[in-house]
C-alpha atoms as a PDB file:
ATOM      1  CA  UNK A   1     -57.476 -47.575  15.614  1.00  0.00           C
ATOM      2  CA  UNK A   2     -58.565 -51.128  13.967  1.00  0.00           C
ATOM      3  CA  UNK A   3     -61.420 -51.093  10.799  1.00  0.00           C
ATOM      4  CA  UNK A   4     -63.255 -53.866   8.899  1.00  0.00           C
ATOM      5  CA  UNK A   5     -62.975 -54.296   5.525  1.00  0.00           C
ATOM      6  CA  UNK A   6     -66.097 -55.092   3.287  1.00  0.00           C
ATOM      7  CA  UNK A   7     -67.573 -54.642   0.446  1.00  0.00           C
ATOM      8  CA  UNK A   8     -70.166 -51.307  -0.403  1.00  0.00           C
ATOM      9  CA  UNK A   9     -73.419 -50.677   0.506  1.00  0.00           C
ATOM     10  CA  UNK A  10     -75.580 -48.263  -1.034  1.00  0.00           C
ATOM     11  CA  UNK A  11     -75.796 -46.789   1.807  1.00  0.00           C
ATOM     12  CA  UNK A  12     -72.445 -46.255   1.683  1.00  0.00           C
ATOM     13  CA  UNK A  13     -72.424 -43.970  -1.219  1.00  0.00           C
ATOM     14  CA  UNK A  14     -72.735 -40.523  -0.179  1.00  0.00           C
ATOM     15  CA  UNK A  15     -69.661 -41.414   2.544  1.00  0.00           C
ATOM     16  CA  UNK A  16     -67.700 -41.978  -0.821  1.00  0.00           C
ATOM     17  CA  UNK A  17     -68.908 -39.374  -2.276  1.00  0.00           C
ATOM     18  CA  UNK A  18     -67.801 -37.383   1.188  1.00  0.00           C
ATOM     19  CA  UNK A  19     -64.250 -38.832   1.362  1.00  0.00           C
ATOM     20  CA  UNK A  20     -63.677 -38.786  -2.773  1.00  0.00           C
ATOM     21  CA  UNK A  21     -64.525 -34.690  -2.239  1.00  0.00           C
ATOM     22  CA  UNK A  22     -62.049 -34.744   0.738  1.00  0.00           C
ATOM     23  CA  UNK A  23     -59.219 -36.289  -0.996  1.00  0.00           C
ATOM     24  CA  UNK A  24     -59.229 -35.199  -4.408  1.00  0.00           C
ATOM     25  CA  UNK A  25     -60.222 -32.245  -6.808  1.00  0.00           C
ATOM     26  CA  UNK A  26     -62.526 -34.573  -9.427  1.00  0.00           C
ATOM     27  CA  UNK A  27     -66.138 -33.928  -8.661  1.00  0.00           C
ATOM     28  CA  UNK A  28     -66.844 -36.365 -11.364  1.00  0.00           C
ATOM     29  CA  UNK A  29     -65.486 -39.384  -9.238  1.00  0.00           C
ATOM     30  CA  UNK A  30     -69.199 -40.253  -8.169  1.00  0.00           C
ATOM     31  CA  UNK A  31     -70.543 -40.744 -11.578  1.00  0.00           C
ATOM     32  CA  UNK A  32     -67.702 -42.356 -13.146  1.00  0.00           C
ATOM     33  CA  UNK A  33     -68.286 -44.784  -9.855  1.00  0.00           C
ATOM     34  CA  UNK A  34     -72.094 -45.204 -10.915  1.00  0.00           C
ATOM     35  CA  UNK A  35     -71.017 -46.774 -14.534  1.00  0.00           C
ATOM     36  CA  UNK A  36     -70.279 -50.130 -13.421  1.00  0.00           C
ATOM     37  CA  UNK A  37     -73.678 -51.988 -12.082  1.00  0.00           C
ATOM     38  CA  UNK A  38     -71.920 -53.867  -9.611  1.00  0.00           C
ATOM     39  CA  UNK A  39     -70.030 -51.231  -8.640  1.00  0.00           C
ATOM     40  CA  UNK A  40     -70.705 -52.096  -4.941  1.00  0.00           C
ATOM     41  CA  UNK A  41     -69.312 -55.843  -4.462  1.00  0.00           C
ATOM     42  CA  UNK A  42     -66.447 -54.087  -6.165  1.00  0.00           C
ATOM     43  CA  UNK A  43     -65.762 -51.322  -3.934  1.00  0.00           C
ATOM     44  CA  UNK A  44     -64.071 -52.244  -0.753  1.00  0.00           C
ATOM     45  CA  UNK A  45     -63.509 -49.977   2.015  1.00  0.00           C
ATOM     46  CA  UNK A  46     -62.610 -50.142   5.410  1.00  0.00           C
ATOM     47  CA  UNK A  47     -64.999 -49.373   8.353  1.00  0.00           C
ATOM     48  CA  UNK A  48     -63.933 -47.542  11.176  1.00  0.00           C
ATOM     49  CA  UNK A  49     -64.533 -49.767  13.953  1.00  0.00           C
ATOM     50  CA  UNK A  50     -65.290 -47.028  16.499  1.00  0.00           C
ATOM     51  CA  UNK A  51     -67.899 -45.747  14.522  1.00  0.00           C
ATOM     52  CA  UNK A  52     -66.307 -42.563  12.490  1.00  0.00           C
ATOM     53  CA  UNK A  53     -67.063 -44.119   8.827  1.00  0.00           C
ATOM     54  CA  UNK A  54     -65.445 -44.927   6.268  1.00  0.00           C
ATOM     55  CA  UNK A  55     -61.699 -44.727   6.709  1.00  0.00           C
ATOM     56  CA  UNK A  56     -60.317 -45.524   3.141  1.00  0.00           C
ATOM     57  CA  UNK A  57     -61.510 -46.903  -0.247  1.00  0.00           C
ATOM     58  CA  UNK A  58     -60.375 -49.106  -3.244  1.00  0.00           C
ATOM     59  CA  UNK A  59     -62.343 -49.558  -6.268  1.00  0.00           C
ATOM     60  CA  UNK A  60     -62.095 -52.002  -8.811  1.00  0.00           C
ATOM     61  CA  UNK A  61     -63.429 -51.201 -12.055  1.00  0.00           C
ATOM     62  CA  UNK A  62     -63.564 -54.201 -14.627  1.00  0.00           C
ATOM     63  CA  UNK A  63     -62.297 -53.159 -18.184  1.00  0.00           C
ATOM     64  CA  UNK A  64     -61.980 -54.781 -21.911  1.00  0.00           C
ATOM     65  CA  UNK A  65     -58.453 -53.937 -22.702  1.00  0.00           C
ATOM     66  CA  UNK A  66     -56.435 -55.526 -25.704  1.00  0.00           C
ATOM     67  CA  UNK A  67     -53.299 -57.244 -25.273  1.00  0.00           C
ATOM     68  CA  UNK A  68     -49.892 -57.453 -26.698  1.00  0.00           C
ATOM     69  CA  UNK A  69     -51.521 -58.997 -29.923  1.00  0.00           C
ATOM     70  CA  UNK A  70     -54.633 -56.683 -30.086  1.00  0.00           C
ATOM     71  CA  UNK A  71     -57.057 -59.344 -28.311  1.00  0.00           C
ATOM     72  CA  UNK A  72     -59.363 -57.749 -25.776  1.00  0.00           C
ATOM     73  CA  UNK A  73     -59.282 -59.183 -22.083  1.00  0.00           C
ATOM     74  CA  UNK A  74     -60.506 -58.754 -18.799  1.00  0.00           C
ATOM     75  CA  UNK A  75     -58.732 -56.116 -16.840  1.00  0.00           C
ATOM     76  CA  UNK A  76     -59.592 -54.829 -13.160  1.00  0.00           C
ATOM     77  CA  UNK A  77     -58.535 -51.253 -12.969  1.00  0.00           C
ATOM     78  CA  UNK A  78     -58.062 -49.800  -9.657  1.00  0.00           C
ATOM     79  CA  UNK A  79     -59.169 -46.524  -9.307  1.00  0.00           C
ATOM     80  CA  UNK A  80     -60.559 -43.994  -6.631  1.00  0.00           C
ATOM     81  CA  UNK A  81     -57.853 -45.422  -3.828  1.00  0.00           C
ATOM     82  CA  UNK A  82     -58.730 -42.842  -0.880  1.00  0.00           C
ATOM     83  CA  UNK A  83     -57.687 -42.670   3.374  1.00  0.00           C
ATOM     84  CA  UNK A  84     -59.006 -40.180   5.705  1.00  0.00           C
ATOM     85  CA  UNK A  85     -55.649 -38.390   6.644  1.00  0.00           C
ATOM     86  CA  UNK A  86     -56.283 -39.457  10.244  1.00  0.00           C
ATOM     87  CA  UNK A  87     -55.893 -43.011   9.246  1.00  0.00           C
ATOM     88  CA  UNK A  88     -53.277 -43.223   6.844  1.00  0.00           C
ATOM     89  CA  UNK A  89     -50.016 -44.695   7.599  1.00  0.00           C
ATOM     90  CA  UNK A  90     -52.127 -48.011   9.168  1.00  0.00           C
ATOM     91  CA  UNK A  91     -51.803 -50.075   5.919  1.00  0.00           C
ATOM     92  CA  UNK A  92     -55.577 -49.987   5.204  1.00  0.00           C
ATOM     93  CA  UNK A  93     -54.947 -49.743   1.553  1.00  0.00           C
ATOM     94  CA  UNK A  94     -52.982 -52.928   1.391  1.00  0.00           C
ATOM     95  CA  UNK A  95     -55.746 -54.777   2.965  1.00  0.00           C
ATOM     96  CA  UNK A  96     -58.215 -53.422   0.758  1.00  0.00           C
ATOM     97  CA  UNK A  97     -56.433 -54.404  -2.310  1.00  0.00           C
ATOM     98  CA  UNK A  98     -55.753 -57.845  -1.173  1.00  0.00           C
ATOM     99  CA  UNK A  99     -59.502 -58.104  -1.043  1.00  0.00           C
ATOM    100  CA  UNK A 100     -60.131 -56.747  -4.586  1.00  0.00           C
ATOM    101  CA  UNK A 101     -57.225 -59.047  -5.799  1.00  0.00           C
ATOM    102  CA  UNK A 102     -59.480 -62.079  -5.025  1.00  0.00           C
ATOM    103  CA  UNK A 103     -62.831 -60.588  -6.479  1.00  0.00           C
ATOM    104  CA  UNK A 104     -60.632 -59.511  -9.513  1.00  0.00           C
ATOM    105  CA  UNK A 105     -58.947 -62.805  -9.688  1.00  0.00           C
ATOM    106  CA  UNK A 106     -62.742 -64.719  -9.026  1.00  0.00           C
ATOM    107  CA  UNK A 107     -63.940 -62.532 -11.611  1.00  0.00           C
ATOM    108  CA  UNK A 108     -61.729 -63.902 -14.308  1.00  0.00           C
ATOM    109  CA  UNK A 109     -60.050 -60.737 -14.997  1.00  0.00           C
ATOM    110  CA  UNK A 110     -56.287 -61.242 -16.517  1.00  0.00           C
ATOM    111  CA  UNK A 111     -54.358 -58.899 -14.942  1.00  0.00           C
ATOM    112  CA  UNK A 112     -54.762 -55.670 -12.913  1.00  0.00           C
ATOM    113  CA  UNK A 113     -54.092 -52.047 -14.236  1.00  0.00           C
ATOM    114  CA  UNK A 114     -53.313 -48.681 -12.043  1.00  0.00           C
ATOM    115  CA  UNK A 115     -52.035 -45.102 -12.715  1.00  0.00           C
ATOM    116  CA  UNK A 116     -50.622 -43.471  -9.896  1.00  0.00           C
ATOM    117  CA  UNK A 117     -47.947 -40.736  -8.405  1.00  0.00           C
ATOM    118  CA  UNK A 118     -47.466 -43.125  -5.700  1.00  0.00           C
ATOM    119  CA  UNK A 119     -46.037 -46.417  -6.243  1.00  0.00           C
ATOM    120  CA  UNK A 120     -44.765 -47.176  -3.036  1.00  0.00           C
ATOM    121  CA  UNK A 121     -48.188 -47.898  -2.061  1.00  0.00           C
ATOM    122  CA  UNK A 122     -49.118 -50.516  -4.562  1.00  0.00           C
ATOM    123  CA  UNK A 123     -45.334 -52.033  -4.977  1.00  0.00           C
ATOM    124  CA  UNK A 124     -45.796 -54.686  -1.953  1.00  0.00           C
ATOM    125  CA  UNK A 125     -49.062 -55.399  -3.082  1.00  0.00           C
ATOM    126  CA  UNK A 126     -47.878 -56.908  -6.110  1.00  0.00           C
ATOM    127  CA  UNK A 127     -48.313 -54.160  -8.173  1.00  0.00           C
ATOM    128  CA  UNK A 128     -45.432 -53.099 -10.774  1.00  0.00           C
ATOM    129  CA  UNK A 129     -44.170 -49.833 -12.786  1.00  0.00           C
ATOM    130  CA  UNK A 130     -43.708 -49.886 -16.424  1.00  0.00           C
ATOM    131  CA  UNK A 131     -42.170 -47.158 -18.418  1.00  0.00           C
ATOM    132  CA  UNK A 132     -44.165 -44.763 -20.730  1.00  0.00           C
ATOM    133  CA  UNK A 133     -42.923 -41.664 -22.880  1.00  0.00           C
ATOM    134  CA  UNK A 134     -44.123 -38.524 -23.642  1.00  0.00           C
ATOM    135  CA  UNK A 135     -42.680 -35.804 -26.112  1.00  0.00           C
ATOM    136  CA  UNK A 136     -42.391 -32.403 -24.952  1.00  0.00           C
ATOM    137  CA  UNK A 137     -40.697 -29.098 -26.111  1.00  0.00           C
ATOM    138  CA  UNK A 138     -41.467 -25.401 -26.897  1.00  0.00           C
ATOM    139  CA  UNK A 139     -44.408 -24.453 -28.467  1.00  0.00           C
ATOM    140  CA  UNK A 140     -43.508 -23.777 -32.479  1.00  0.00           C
ATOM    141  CA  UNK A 141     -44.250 -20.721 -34.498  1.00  0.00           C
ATOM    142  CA  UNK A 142     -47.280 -20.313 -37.282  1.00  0.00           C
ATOM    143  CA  UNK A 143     -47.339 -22.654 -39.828  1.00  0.00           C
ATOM    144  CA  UNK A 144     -49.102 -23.369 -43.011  1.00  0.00           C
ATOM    145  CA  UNK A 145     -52.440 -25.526 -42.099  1.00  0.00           C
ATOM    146  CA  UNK A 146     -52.749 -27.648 -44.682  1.00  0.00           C
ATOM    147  CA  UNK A 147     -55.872 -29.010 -46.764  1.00  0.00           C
ATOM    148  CA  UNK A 148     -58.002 -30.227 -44.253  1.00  0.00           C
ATOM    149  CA  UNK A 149     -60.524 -28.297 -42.683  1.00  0.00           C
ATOM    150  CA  UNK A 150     -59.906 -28.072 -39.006  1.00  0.00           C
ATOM    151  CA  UNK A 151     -62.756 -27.068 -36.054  1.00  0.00           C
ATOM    152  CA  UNK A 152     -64.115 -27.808 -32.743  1.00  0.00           C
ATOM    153  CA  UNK A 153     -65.576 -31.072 -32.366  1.00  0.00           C
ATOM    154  CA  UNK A 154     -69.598 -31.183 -31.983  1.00  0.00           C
ATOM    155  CA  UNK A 155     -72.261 -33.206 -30.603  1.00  0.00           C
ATOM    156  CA  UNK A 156     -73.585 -34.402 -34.270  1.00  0.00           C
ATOM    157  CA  UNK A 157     -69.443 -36.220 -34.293  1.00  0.00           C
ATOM    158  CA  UNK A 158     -69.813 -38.283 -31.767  1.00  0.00           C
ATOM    159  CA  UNK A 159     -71.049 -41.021 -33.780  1.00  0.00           C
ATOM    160  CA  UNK A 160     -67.716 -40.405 -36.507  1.00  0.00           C
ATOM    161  CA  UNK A 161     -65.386 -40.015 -33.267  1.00  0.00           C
ATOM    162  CA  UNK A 162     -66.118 -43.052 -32.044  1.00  0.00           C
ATOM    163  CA  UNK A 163     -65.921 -44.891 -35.268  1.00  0.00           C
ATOM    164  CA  UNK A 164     -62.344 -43.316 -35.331  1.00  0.00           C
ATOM    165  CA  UNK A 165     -61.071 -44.453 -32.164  1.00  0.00           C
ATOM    166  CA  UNK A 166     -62.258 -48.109 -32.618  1.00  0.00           C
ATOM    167  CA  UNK A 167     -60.792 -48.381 -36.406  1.00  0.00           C
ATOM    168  CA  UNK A 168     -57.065 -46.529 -35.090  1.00  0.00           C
ATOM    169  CA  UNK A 169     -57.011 -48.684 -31.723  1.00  0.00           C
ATOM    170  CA  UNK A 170     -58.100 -51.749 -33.011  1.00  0.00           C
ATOM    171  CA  UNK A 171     -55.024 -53.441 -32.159  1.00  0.00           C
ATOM    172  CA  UNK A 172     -53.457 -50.570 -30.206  1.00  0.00           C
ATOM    173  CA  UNK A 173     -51.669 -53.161 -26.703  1.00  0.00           C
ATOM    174  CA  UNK A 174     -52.909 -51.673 -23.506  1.00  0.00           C
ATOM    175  CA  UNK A 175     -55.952 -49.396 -25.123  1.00  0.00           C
ATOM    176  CA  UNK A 176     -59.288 -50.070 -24.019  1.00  0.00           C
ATOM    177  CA  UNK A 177     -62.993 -50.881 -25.835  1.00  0.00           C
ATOM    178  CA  UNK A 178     -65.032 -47.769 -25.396  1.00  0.00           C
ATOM    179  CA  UNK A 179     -68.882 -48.518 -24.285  1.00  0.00           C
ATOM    180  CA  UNK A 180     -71.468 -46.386 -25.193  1.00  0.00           C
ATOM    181  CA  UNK A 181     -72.003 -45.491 -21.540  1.00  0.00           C
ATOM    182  CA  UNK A 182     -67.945 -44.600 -21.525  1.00  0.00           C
ATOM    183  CA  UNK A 183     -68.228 -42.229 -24.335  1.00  0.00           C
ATOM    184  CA  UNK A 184     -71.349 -40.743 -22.727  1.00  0.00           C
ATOM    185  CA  UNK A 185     -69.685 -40.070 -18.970  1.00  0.00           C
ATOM    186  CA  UNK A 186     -65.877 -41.450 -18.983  1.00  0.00           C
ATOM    187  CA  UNK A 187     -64.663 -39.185 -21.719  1.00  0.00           C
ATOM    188  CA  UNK A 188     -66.067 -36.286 -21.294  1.00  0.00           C
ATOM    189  CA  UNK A 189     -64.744 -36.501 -17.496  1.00  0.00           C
ATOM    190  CA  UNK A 190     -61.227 -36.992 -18.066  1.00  0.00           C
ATOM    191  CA  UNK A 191     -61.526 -34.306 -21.357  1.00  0.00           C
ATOM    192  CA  UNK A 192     -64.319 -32.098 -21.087  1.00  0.00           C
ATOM    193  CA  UNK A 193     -67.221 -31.656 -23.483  1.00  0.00           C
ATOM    194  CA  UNK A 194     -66.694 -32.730 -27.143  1.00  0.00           C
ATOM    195  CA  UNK A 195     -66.237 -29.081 -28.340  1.00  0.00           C
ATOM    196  CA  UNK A 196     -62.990 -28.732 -26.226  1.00  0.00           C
ATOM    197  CA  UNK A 197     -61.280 -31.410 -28.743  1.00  0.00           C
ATOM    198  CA  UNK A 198     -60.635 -30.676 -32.971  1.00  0.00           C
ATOM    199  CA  UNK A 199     -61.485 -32.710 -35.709  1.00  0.00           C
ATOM    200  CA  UNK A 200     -59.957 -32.614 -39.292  1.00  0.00           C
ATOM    201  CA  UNK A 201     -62.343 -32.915 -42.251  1.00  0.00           C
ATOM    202  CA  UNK A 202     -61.480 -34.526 -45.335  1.00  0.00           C
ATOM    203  CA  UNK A 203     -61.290 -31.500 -48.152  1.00  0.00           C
ATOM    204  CA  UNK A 204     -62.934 -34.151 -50.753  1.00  0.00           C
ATOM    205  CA  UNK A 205     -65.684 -35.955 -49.183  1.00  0.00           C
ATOM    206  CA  UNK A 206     -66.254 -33.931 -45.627  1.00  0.00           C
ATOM    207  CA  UNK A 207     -65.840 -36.757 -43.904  1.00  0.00           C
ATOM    208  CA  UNK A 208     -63.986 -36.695 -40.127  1.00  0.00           C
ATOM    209  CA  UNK A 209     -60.282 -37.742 -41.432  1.00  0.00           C
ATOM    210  CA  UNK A 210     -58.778 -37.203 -37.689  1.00  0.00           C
ATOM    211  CA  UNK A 211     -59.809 -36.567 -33.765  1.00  0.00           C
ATOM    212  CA  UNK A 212     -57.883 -34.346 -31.734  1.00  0.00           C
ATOM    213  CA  UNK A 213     -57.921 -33.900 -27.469  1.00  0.00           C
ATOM    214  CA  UNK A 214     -55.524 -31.106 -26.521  1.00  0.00           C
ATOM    215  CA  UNK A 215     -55.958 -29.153 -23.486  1.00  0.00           C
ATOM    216  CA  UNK A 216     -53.856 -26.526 -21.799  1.00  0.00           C
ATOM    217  CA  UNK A 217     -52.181 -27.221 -18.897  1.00  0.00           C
ATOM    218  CA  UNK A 218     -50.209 -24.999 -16.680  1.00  0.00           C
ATOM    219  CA  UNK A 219     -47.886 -23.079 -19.759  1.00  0.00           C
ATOM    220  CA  UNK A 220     -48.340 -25.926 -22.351  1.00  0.00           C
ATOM    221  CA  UNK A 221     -51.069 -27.496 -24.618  1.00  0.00           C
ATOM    222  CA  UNK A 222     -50.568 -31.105 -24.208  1.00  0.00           C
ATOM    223  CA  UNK A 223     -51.710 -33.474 -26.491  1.00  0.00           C
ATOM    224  CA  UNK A 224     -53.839 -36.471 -24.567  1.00  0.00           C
ATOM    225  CA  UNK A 225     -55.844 -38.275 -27.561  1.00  0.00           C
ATOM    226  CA  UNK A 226     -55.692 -38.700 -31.620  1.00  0.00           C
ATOM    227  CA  UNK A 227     -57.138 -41.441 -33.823  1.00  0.00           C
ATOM    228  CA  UNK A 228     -57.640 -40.820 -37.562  1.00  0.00           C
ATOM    229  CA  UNK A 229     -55.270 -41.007 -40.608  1.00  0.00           C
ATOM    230  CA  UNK A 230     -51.759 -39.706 -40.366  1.00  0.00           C
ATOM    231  CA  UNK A 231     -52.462 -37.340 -43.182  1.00  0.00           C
ATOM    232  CA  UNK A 232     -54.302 -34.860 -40.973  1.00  0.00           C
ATOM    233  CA  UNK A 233     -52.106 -34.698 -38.316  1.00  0.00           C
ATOM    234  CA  UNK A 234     -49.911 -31.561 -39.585  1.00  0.00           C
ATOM    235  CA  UNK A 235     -53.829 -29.606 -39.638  1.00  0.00           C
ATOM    236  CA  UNK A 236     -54.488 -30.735 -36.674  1.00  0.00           C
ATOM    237  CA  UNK A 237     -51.132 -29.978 -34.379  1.00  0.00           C
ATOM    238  CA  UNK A 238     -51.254 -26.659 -36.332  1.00  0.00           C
ATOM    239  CA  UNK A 239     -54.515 -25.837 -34.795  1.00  0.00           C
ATOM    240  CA  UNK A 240     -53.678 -26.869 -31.147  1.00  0.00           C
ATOM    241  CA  UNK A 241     -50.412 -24.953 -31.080  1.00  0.00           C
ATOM    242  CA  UNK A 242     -51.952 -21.375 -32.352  1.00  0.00           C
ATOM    243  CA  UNK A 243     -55.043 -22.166 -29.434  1.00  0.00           C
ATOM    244  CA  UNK A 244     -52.325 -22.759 -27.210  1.00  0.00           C
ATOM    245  CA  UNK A 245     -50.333 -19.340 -28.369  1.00  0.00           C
ATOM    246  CA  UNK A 246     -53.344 -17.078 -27.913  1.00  0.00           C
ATOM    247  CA  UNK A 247     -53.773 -18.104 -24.569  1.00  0.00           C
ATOM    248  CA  UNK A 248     -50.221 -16.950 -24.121  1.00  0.00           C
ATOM    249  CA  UNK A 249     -48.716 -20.971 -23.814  1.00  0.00           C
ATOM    250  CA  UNK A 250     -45.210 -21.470 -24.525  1.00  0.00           C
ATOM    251  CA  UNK A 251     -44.839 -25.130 -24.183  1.00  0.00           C
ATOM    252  CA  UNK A 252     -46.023 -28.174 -25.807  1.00  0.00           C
ATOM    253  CA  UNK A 253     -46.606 -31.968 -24.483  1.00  0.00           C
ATOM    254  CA  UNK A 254     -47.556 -35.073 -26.588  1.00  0.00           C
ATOM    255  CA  UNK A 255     -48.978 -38.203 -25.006  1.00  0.00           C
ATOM    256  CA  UNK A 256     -49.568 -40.033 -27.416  1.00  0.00           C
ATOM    257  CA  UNK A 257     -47.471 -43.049 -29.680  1.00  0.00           C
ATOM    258  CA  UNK A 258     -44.648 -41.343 -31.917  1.00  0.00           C
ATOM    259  CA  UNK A 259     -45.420 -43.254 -35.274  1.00  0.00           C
ATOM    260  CA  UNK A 260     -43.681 -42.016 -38.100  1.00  0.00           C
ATOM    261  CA  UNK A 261     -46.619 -39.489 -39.221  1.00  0.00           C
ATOM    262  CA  UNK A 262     -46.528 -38.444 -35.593  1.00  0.00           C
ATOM    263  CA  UNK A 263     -42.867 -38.015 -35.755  1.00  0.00           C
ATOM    264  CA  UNK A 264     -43.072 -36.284 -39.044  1.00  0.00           C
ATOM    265  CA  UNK A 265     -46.213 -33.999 -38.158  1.00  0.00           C
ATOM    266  CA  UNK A 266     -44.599 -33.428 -34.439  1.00  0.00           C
ATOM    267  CA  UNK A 267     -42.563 -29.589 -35.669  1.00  0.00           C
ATOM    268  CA  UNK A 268     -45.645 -27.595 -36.700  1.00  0.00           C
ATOM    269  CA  UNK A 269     -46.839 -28.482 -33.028  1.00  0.00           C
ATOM    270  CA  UNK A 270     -43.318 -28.139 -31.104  1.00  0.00           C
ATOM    271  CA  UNK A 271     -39.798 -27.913 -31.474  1.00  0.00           C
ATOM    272  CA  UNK A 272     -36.651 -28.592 -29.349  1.00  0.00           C
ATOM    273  CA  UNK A 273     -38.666 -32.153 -28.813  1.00  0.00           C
ATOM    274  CA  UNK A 274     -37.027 -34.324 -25.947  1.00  0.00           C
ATOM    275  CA  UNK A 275     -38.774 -37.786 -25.296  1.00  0.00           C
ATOM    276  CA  UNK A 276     -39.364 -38.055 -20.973  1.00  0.00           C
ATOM    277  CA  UNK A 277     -39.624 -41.228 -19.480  1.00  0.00           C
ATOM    278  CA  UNK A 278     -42.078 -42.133 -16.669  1.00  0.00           C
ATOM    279  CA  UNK A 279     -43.458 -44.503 -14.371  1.00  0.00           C
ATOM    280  CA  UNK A 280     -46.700 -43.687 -13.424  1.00  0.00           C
ATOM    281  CA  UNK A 281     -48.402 -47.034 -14.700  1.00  0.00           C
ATOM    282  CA  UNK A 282     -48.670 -50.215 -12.930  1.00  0.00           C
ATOM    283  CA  UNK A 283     -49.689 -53.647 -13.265  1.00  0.00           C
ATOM    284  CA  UNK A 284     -50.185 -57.101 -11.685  1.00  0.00           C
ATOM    285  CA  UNK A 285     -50.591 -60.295 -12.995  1.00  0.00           C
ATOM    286  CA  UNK A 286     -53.724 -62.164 -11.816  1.00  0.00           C
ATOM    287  CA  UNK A 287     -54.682 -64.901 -14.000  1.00  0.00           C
ATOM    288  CA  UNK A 288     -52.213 -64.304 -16.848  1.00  0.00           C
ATOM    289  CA  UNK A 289     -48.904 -65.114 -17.221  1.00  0.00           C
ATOM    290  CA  UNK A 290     -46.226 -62.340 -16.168  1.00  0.00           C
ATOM    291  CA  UNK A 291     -44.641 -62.380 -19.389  1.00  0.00           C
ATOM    292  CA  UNK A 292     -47.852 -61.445 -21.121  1.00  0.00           C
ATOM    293  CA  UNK A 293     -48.747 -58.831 -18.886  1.00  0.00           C
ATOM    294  CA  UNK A 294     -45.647 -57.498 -19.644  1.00  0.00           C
ATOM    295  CA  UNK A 295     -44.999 -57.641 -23.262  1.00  0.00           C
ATOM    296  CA  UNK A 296     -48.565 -55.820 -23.784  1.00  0.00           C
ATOM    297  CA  UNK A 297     -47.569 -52.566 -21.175  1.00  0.00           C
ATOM    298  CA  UNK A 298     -44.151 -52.591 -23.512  1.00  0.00           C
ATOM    299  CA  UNK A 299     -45.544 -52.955 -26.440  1.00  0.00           C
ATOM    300  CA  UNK A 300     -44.718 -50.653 -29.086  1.00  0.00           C
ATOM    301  CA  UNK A 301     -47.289 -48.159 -29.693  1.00  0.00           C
ATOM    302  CA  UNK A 302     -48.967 -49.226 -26.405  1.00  0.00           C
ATOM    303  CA  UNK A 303     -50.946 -46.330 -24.655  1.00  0.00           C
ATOM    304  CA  UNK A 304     -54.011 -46.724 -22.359  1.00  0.00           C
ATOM    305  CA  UNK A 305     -55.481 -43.078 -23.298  1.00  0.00           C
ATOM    306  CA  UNK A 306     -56.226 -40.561 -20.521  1.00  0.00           C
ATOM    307  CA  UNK A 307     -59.706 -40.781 -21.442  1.00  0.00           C
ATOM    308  CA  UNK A 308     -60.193 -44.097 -20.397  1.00  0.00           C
ATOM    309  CA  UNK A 309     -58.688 -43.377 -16.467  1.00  0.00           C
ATOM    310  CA  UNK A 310     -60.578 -45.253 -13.731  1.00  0.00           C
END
């Protein structure tokens, strides 16, 4: 069975839209697709040459993501990687990123950026693993919650949530510069509407003082997301871990960097914390040097938040 690989169409789309649906549970893969306004010359699939459609997908989505020193670059993410089970094992998806490894590379973009449960698939592409940590142990008992006034996020936050995560990123290695358009369809993808995530009110002024995203997953909340001041932290973990008791959770997971006011905050939300090691994330150097590319995945305190997924 041979294919050609090209570029999209837009008469391509609802075949992506078709395979995306076969491959994967995210019905939200189509409009996080529709963000980018080139999003065809940088979607490259491969074209079943006896006439049965589309036989696999890559996407490359170009992001601003800050370096080891906090300076935002280029980025292509590859995202939305999906074969027809009928033609997998033919080593479309290698040929498909070697052609979005030139359009990245044309485009300027730095380095490239993945998140995956397969590496094998992206390792002889060029494509390599870095290490990230998460914290995870048993869900803790009651505590006290603590001056700040803790609640569901709204719609009238967005504005304050958004000011958050720029000021508490804005040299955060390997996090990305939210868009309007991101906030509006990328985040609330990934986490769900705004009201599924807390914020922390000052007790003084009312201002937002923190932003929580904790959802429950399988038996454990698991933190995805914070920005704000350390200060509101304790409030905040207190209110994810009794959300996560009365639905009967027992665990607890925390994805994001352990600063010392994480570290310090971390018992009201868990307890018996082990640190796990992963490899899910991968990168490849494109117009940067390797050593860059690599000191900003390693960087301490580097995270690229879930929210921000391709």
């Amino acid at each position: 069975m041979s294919a050609t690989v090209r570029t999209a169409t837009q008469g391509d789309d609802p075949a992506l839209a078709a395979l995306w649906k076969r491959c994967f549970d995210s019905p939200h893969l189509a409009a996080l697709h529709a963000l980018d306004p080139d999003r065809h010359r940088h979607t490259f699939v491969a074209q079943n040459d006896a006439g049965e459609g589309i036989d696999a997908v890559v996407v490359y989505v170009p992001r601003l993501i800050r370096d080891a020193e906090g300076t935002p670059r280029r980025v292509g993410g590859i995202g939305s990687v999906a074969t027809r089970p009928e033609a997998r094992g033919q080593g479309l998806v290698r040929r498909l990123l070697a052609a979005a490894e030139r359009t990245m590379t044309a485009e300027q973009c730095a380095w490239s950026l993945l998140f995956t449960g397969t590496p094998g698939v992206y390792r002889g592409s060029g494509w390599q693993e870095f290490a990230s940590t998460y914290t995870e142990g048993t869900l803790a008992a009651p505590s006290a919650a603590g001056a700040f006034r803790v609640r569901a996020a709204t719609a009238r936050d967005a504005v304050q949530v958004a000011a958050l995560h720029h000021a508490y990123n804005a040299k955060r290695p390997l996090s990305s510069l939210r868009a309007p358009e991101d906030w509006a369809v990328r985040v609330p993808a990934w986490y769900g509407a705004i009201d599924r995530s807390l914020v922390a009110q000052d007790p003084v002024s009312g201002a937002l003082a923190g932003w929580l995203v904790a959802g429950h997953e399988e038996d454990r909340v698991e933190v995805r997301e914070f920005a704000g001041t350390d200060a509101c932290l304790g409030p905040l973990f207190a209110a994810a871990a009794a959300g996560g008791r009365a639905a009967g959770l027992t665990r607890a997971r925390v994805r994001i960097p352990v600063t010392p006011g994480v570290r310090a905050a971390l018992p009201v939300l868990l307890t018996e914390a082990g640190q796990v090691t992963e490899h899910v994330g991968m990168a490849r150097p494109l117009r940067a040097p390797a050593g860059s590319v690599r000191a900003t995945v390693s960087a301490p305190g580097a995270v690229h938040w879930y929210g921000d997924c391709f």
